[in-house]
Protein backbone atom coordinates (compact mmCIF):
# COMPACT_ATOMS: atom_id res chain seq x y z
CA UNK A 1 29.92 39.32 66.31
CA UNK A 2 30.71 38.30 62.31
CA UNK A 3 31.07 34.39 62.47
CA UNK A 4 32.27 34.60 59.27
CA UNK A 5 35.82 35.56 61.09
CA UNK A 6 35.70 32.79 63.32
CA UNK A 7 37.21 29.24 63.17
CA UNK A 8 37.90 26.70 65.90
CA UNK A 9 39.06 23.51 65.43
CA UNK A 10 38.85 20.61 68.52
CA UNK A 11 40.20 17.65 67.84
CA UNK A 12 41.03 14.15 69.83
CA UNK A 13 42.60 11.10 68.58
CA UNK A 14 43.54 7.87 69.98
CA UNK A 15 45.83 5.05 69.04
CA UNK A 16 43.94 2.36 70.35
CA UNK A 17 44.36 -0.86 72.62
CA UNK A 18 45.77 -2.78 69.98
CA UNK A 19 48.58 -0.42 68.40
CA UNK A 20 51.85 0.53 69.98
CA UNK A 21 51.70 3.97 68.16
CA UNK A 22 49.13 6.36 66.93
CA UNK A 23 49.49 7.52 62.87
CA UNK A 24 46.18 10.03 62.57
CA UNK A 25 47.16 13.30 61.77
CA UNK A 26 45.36 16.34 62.39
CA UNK A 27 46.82 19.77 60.89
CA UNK A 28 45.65 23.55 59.54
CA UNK A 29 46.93 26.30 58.50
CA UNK A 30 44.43 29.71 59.75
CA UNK A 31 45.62 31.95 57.13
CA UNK A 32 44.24 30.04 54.63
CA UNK A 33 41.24 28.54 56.16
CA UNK A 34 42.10 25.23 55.57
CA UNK A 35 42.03 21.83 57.74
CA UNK A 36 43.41 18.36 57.12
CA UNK A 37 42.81 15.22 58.71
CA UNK A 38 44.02 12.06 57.80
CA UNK A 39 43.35 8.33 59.16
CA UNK A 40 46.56 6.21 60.16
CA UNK A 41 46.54 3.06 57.82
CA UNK A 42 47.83 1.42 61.63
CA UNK A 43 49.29 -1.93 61.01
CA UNK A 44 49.61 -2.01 57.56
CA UNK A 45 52.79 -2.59 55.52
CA UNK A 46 52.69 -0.09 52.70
């Protein structure tokens, strides 16, 4: 088996006891090999 061809992604995300709604993001796109996560700024007025 060539790992090289292989690509699994797990993920698990939570939005905590203190937040009414969860803002992580977790996203990819297997064509192009490429994985994004990004941390909710929860709470905070932008």
């Amino acid at each position: 088996m060539d790992l090289s061809d292989t690509l699994e992604i797990y993920a698990l995300t939570s939005r905590g006891l203190r937040r009414e709604r969860n803002e992580d993001y977790i996203g990819h796109l297997a064509y192009a090999g490429v994985a994004v996560l990004a941390d909710g700024m929860g709470g905070y007025n932008a």
